[in-house]
PDB file of N, CA and C in Angstrom:
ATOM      1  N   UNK A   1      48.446 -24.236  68.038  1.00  0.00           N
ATOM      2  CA  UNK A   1      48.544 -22.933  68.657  1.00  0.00           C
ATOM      3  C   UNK A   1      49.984 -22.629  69.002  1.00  0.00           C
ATOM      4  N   UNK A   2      50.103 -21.453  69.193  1.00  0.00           N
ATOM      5  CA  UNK A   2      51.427 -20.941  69.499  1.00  0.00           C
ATOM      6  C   UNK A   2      51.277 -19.763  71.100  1.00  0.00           C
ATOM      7  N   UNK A   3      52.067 -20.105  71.855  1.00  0.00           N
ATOM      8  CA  UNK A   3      52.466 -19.677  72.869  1.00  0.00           C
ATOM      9  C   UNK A   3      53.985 -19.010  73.070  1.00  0.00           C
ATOM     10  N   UNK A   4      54.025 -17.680  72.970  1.00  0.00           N
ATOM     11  CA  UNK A   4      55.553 -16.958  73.052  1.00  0.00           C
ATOM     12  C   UNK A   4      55.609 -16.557  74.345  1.00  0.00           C
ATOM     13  N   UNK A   5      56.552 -16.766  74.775  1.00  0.00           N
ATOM     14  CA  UNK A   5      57.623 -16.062  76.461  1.00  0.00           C
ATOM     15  C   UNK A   5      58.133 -14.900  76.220  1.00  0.00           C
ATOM     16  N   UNK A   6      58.090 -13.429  76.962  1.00  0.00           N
ATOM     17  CA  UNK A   6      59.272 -12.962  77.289  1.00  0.00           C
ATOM     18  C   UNK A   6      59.065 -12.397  78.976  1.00  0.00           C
ATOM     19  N   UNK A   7      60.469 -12.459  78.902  1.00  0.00           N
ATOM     20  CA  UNK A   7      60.721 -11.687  80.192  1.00  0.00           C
ATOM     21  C   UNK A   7      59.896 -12.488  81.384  1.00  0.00           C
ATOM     22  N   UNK A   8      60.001 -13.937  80.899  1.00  0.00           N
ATOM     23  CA  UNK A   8      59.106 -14.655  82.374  1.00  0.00           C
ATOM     24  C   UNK A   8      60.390 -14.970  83.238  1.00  0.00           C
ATOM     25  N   UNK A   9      59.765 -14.366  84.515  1.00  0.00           N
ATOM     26  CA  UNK A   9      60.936 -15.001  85.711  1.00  0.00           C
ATOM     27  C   UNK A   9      61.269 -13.110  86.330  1.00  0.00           C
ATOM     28  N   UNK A  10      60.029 -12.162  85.616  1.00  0.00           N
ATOM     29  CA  UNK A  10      60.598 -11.665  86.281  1.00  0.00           C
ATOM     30  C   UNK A  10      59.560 -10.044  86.393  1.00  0.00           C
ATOM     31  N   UNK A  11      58.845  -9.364  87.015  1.00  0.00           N
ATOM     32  CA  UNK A  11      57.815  -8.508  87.236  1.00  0.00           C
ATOM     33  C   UNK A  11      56.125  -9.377  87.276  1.00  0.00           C
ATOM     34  N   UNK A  12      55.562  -9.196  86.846  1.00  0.00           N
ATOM     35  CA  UNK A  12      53.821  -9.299  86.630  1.00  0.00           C
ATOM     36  C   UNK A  12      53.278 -10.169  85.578  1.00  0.00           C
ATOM     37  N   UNK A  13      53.308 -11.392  85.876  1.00  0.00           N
ATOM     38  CA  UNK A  13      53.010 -12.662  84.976  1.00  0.00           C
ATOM     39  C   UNK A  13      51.933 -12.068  84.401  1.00  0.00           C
ATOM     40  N   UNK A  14      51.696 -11.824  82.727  1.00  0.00           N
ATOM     41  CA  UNK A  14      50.100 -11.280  82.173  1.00  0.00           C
ATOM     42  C   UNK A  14      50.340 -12.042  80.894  1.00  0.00           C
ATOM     43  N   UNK A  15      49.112 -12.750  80.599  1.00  0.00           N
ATOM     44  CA  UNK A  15      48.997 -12.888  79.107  1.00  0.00           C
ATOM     45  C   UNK A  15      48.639 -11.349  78.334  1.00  0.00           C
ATOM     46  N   UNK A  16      49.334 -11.505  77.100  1.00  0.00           N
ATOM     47  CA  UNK A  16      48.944  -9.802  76.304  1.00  0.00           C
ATOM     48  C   UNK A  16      47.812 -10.070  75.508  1.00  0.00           C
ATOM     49  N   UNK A  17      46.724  -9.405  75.582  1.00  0.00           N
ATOM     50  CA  UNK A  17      45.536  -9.566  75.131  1.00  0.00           C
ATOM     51  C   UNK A  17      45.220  -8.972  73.840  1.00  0.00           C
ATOM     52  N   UNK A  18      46.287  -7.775  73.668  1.00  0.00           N
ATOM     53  CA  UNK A  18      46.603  -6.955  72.460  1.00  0.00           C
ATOM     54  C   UNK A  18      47.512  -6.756  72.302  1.00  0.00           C
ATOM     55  N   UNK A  19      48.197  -6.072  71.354  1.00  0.00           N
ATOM     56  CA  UNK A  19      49.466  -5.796  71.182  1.00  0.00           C
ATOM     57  C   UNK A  19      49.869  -5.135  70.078  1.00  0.00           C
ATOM     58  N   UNK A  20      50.892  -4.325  69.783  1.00  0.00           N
ATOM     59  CA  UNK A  20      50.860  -3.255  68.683  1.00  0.00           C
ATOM     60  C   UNK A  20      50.692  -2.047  69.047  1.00  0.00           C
ATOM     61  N   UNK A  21      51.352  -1.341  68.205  1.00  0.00           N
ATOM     62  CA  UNK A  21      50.860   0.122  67.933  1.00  0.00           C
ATOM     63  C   UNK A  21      50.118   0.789  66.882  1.00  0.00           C
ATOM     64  N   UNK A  22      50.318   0.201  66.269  1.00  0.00           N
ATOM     65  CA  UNK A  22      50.405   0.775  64.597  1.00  0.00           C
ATOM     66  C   UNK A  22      49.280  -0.449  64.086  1.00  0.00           C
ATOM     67  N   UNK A  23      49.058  -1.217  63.944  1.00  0.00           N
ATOM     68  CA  UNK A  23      47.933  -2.218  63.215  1.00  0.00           C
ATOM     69  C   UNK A  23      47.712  -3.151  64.927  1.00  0.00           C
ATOM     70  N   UNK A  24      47.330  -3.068  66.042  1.00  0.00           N
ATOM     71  CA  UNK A  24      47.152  -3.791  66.834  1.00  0.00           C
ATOM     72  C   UNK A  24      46.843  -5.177  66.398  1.00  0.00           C
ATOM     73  N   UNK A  25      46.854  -6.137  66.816  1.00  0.00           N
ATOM     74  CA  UNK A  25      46.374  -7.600  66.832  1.00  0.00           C
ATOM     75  C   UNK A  25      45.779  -7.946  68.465  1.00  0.00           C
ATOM     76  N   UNK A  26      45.238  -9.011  67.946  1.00  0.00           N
ATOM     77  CA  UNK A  26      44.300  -9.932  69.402  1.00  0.00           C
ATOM     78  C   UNK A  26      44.416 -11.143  69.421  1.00  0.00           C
ATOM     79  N   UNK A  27      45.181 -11.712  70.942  1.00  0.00           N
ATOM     80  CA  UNK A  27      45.618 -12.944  71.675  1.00  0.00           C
ATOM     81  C   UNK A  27      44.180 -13.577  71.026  1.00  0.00           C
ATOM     82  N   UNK A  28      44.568 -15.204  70.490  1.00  0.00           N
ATOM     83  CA  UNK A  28      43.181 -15.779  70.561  1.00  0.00           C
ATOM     84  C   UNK A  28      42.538 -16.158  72.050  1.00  0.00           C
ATOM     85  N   UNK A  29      41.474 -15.329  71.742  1.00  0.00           N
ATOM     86  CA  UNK A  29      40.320 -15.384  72.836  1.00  0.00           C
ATOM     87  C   UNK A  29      40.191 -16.732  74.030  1.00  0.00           C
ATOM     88  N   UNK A  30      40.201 -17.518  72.872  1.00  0.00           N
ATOM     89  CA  UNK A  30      40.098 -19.198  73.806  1.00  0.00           C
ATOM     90  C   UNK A  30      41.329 -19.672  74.508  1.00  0.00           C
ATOM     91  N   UNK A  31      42.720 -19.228  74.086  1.00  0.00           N
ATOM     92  CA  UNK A  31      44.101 -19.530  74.980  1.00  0.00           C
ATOM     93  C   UNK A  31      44.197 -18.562  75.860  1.00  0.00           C
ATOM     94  N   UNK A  32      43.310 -17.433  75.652  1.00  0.00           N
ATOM     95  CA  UNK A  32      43.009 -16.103  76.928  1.00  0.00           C
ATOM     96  C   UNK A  32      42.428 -16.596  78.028  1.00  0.00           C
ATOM     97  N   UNK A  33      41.463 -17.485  77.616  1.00  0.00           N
ATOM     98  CA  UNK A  33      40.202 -17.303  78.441  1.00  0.00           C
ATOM     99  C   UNK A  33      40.846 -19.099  79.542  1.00  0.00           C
ATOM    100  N   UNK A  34      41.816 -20.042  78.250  1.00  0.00           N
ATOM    101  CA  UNK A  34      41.964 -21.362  79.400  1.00  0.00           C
ATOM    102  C   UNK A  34      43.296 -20.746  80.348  1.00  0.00           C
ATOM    103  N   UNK A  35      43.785 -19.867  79.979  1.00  0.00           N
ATOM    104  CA  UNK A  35      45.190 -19.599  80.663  1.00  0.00           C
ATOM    105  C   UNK A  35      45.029 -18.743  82.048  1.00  0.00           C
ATOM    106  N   UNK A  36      43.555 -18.134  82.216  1.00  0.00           N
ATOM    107  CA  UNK A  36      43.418 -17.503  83.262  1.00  0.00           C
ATOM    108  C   UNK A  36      42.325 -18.386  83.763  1.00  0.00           C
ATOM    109  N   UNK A  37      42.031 -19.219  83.496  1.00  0.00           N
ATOM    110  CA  UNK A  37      41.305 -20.424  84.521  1.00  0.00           C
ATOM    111  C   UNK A  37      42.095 -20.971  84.785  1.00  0.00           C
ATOM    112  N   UNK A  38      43.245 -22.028  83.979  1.00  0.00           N
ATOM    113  CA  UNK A  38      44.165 -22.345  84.492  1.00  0.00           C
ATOM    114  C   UNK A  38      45.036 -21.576  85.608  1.00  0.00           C
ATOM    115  N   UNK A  39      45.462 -20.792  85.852  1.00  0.00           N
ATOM    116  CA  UNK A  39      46.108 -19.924  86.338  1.00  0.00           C
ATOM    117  C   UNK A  39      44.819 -19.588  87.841  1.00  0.00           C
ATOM    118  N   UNK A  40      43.917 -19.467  87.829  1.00  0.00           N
ATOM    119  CA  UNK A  40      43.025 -19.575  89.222  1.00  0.00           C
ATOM    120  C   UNK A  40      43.030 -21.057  89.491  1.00  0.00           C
ATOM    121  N   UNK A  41      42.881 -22.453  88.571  1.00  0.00           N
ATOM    122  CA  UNK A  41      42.772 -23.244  89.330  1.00  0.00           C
ATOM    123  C   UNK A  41      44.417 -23.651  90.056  1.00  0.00           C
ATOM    124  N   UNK A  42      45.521 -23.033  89.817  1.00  0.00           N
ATOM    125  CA  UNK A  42      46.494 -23.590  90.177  1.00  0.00           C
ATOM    126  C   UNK A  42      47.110 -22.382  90.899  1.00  0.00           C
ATOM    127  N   UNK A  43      46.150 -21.874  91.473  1.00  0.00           N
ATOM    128  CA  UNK A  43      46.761 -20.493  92.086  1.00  0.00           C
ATOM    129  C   UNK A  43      47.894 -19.705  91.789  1.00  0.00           C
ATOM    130  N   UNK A  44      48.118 -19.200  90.378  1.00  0.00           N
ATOM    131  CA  UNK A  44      49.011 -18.437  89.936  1.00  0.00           C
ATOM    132  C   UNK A  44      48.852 -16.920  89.698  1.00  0.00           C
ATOM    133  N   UNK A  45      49.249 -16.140  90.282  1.00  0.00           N
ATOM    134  CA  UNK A  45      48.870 -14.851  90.349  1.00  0.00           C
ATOM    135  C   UNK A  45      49.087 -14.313  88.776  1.00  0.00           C
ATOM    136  N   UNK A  46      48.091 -13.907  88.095  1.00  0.00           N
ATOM    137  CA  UNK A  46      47.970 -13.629  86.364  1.00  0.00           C
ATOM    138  C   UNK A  46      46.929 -12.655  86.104  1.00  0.00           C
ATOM    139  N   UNK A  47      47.541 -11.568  85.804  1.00  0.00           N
ATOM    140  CA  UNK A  47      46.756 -10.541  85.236  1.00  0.00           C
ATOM    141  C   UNK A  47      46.882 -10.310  83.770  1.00  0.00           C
ATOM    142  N   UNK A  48      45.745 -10.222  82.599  1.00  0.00           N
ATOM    143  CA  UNK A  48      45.544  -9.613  81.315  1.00  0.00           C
ATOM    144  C   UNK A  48      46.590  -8.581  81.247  1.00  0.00           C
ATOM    145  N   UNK A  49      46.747  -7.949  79.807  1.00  0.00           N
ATOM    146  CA  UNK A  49      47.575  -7.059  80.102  1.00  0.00           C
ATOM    147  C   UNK A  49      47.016  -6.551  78.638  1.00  0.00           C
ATOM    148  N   UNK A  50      47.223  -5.187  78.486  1.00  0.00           N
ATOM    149  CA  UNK A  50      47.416  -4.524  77.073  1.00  0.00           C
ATOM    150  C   UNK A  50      49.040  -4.484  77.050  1.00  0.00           C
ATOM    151  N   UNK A  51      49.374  -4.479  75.278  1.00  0.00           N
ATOM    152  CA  UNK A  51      50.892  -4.190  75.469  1.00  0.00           C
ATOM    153  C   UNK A  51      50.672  -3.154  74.185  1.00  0.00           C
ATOM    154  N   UNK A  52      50.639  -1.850  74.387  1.00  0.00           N
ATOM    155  CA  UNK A  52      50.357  -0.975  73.462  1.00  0.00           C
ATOM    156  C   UNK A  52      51.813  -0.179  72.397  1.00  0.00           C
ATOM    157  N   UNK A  53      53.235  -0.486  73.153  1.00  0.00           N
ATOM    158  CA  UNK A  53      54.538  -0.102  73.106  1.00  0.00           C
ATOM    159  C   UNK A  53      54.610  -0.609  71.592  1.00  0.00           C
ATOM    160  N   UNK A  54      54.995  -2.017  71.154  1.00  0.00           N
ATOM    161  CA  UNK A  54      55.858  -2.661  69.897  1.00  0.00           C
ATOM    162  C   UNK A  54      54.626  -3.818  69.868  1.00  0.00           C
ATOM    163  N   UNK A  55      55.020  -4.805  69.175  1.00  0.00           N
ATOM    164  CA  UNK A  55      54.881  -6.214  68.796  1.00  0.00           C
ATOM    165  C   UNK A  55      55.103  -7.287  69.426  1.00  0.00           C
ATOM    166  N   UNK A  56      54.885  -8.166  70.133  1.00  0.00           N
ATOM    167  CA  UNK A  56      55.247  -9.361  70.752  1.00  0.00           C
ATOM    168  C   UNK A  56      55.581 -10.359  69.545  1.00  0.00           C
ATOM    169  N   UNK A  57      56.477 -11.018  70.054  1.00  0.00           N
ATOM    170  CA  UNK A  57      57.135 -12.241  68.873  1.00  0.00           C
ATOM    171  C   UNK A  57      55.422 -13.044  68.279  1.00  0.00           C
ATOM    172  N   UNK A  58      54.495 -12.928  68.852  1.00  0.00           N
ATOM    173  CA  UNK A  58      53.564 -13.622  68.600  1.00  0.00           C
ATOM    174  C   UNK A  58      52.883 -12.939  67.535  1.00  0.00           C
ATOM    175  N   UNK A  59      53.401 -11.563  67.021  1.00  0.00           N
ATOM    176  CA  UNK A  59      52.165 -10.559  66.375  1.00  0.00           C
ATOM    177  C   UNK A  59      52.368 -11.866  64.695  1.00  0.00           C
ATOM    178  N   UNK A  60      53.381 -12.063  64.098  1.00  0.00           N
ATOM    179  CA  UNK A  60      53.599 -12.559  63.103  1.00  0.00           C
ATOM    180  C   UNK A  60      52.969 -13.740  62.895  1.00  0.00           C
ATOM    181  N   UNK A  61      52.747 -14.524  63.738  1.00  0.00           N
ATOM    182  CA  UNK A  61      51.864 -15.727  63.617  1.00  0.00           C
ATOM    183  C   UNK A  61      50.360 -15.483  63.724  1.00  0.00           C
ATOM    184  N   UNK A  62      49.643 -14.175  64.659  1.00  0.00           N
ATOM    185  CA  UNK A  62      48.809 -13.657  64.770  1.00  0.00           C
ATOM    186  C   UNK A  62      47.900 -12.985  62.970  1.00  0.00           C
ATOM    187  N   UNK A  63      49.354 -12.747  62.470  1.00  0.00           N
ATOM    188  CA  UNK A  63      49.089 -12.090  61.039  1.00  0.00           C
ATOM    189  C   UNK A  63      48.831 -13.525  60.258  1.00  0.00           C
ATOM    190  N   UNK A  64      49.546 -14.587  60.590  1.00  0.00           N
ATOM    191  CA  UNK A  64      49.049 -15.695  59.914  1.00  0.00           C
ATOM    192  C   UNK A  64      47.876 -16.664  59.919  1.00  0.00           C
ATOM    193  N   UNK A  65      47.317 -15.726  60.895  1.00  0.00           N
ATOM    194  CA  UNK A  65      46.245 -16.476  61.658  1.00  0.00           C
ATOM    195  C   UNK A  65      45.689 -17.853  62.234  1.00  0.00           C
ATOM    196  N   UNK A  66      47.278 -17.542  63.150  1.00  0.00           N
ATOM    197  CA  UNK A  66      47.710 -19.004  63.891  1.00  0.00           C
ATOM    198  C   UNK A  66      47.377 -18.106  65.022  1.00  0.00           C
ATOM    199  N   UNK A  67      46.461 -19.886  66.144  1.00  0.00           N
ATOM    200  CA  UNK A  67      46.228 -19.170  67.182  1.00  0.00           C
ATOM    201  C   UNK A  67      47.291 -18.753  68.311  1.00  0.00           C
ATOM    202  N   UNK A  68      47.252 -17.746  68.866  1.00  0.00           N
ATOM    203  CA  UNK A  68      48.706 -17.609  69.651  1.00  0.00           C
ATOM    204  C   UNK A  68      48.472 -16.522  70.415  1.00  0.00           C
ATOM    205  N   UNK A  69      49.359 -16.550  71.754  1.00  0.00           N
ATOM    206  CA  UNK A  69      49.361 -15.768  72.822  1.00  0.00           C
ATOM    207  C   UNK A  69      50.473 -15.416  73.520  1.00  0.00           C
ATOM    208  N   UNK A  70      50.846 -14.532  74.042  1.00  0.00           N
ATOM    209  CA  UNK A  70      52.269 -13.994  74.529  1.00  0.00           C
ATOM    210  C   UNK A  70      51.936 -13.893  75.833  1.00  0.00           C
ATOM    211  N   UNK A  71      52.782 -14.611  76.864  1.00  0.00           N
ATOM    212  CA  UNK A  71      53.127 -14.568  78.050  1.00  0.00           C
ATOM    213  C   UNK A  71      53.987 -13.743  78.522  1.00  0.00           C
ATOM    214  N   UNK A  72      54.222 -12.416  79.474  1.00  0.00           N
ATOM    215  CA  UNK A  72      54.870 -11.486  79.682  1.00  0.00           C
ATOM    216  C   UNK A  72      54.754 -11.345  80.863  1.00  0.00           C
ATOM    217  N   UNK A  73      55.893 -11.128  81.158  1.00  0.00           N
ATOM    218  CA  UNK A  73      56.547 -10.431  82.771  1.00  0.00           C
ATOM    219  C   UNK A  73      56.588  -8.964  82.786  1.00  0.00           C
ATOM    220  N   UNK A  74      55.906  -8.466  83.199  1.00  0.00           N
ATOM    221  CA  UNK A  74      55.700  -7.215  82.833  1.00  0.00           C
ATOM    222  C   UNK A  74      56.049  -5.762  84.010  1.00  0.00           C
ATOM    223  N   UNK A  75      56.708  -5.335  84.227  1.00  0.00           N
ATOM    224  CA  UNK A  75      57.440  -4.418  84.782  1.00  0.00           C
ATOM    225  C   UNK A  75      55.927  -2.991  85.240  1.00  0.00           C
ATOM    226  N   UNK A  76      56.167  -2.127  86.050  1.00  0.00           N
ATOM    227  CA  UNK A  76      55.154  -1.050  86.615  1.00  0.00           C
ATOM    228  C   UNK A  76      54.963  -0.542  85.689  1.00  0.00           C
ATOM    229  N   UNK A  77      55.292  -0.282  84.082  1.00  0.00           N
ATOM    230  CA  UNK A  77      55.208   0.880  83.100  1.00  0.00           C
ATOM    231  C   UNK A  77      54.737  -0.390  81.780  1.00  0.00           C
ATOM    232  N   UNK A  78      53.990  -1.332  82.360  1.00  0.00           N
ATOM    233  CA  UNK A  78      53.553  -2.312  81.503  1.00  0.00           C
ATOM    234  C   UNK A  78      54.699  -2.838  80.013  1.00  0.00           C
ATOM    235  N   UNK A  79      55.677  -2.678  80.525  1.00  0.00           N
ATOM    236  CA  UNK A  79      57.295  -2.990  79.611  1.00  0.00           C
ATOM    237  C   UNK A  79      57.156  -4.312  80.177  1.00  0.00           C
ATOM    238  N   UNK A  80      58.603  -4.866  79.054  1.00  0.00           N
ATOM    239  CA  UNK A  80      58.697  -6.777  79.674  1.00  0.00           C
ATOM    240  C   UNK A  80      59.814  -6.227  80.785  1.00  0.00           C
ATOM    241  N   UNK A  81      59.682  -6.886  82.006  1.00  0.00           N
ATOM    242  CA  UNK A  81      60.718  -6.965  82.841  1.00  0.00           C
ATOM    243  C   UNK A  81      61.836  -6.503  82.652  1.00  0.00           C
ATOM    244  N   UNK A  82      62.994  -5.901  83.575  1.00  0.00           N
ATOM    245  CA  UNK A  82      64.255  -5.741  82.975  1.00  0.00           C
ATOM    246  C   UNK A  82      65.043  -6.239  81.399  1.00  0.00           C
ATOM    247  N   UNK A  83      63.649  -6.002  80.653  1.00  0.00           N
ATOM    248  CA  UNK A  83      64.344  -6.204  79.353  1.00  0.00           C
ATOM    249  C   UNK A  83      65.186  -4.791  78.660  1.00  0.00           C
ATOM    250  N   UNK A  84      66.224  -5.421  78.304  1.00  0.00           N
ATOM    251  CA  UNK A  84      67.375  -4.264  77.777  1.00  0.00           C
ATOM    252  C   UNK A  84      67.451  -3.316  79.260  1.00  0.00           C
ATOM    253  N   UNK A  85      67.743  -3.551  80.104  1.00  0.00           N
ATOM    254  CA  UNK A  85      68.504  -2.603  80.640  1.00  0.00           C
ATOM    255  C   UNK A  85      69.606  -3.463  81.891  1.00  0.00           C
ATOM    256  N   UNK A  86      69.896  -2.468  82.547  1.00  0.00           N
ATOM    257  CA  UNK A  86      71.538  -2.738  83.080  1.00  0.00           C
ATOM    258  C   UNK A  86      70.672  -4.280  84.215  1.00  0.00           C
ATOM    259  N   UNK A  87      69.606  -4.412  84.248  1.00  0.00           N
ATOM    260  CA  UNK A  87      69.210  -5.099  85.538  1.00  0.00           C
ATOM    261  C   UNK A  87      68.573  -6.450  84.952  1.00  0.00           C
ATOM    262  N   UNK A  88      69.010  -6.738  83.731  1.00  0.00           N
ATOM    263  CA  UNK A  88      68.351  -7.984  82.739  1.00  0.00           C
ATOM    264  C   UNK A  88      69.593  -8.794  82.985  1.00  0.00           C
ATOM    265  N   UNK A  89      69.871  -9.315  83.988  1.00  0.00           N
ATOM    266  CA  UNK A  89      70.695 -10.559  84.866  1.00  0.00           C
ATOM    267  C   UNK A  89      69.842 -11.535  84.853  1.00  0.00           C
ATOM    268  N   UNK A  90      71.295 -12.768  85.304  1.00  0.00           N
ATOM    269  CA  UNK A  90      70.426 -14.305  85.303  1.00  0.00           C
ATOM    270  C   UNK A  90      69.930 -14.117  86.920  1.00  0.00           C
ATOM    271  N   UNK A  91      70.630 -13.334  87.876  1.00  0.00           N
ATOM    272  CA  UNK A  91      70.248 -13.200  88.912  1.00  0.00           C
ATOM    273  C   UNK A  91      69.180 -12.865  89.794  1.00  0.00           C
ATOM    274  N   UNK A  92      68.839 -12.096  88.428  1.00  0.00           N
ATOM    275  CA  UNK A  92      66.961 -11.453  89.065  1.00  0.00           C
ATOM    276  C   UNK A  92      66.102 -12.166  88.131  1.00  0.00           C
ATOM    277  N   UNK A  93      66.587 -13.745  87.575  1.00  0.00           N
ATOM    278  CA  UNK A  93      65.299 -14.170  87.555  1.00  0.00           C
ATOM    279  C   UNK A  93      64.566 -14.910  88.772  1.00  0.00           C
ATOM    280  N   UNK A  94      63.445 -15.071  89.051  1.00  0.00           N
ATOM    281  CA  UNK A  94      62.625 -15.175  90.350  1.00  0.00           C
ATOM    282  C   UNK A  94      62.663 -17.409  89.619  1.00  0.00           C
ATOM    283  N   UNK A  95      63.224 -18.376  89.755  1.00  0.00           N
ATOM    284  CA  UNK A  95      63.182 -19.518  89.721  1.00  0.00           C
ATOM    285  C   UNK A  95      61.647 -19.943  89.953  1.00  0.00           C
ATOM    286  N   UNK A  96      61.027 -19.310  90.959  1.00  0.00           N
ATOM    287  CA  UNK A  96      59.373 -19.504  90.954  1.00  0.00           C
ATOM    288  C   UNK A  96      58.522 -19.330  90.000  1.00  0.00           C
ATOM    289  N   UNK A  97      58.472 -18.152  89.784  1.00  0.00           N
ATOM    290  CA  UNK A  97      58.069 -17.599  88.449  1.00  0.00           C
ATOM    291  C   UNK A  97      57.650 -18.904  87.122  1.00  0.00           C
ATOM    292  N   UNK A  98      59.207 -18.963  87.176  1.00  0.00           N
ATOM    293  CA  UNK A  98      59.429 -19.780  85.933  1.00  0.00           C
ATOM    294  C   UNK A  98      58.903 -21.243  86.271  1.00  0.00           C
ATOM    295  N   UNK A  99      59.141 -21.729  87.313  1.00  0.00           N
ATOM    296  CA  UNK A  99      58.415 -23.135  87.117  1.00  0.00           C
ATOM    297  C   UNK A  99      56.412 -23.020  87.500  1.00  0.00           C
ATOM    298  N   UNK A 100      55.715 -21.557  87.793  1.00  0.00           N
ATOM    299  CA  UNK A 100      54.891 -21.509  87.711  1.00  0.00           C
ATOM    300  C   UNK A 100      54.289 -21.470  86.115  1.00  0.00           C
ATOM    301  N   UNK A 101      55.419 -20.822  85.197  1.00  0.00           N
ATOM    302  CA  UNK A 101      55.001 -20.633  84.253  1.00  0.00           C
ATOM    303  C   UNK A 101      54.784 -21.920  83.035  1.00  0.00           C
ATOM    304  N   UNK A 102      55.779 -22.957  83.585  1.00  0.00           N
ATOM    305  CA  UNK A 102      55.747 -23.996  83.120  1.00  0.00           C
ATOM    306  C   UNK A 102      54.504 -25.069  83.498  1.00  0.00           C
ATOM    307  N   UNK A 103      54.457 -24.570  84.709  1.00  0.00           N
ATOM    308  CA  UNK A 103      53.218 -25.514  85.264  1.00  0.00           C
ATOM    309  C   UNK A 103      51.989 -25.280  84.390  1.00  0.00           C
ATOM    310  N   UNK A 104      51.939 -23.895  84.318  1.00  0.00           N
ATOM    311  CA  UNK A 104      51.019 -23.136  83.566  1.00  0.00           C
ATOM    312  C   UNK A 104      50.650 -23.665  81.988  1.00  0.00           C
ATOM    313  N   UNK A 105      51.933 -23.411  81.304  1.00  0.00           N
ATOM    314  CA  UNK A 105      51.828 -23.557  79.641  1.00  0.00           C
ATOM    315  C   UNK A 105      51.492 -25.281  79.170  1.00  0.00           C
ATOM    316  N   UNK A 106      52.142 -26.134  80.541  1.00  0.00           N
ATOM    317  CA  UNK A 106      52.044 -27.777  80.446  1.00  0.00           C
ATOM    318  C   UNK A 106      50.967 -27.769  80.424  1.00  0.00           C
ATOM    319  N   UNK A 107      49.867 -27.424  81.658  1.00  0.00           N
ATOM    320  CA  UNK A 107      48.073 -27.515  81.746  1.00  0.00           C
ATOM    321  C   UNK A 107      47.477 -27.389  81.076  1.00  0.00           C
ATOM    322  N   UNK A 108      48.006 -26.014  80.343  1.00  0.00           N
ATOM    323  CA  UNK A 108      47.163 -25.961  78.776  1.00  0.00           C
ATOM    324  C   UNK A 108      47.439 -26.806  77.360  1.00  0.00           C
ATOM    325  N   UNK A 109      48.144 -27.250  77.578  1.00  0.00           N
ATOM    326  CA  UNK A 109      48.705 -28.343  76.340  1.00  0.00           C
ATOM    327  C   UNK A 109      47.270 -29.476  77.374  1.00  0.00           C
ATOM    328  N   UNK A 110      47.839 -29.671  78.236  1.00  0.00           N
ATOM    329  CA  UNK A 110      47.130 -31.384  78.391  1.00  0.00           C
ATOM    330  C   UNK A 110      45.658 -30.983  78.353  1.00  0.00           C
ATOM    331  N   UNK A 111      45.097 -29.855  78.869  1.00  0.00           N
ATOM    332  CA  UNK A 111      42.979 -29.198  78.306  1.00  0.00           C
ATOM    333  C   UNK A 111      43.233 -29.172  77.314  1.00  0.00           C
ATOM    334  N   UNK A 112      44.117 -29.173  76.072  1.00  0.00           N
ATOM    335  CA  UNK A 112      43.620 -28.072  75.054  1.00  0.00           C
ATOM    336  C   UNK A 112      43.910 -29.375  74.310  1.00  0.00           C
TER     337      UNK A 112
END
């Protein structure tokens, strides 16, 4: 399986459940479904997300039909976090975030 990052460390931790505009694709179901158990048993605040804008780095492996899921930090207008703009600093990444997210992606390697 394949697991892609963006923009972690910084808005609304969500796995993308869809993604695309133009030919949508779908997160495999089963890294959906351990990543938000994981994520309740280790108390990590994680919401689903649609990402209806572009493609996540994951859509291409998705087309290969490798299983895979995109982890996103996701900003009020369901965008990745200060991606591309003046506020995409090392400074506003949240250090929590990120070692939740690690805690996160490790758990599912050692269930899966």
């Amino acid at each position: 399986f394949l697991i892609t990052l963006e923009s972690v460390g910084a808005g609304s931790l969500s796995p993308i459940v869809r993604e695309g505009l133009r030919a949508p694709r779908r997160a495999d179901r089963r890294l959906v479904r351990m990543l938000t158990t994981i994520a309740e048993d280790l108390h990590i605040p994680m919401d689903t997300a649609i990402y209806n804008w572009d493609e996540c780095e994951s859509a291409s492996s998705m087309r290969a039909r490798v299983r895979s899921v995109s982890i996103m930090g996701m900003d009020d207008n369901n965008l990745p976090a200060f991606s591309h703009t003046p506020d995409d600093l090392p400074d506003n990444v949240d250090p929590s975030q990120v070692s939740a997210v690690v805690r996160l992606v490790t758990e599912l390697i050692r269930r899966s």
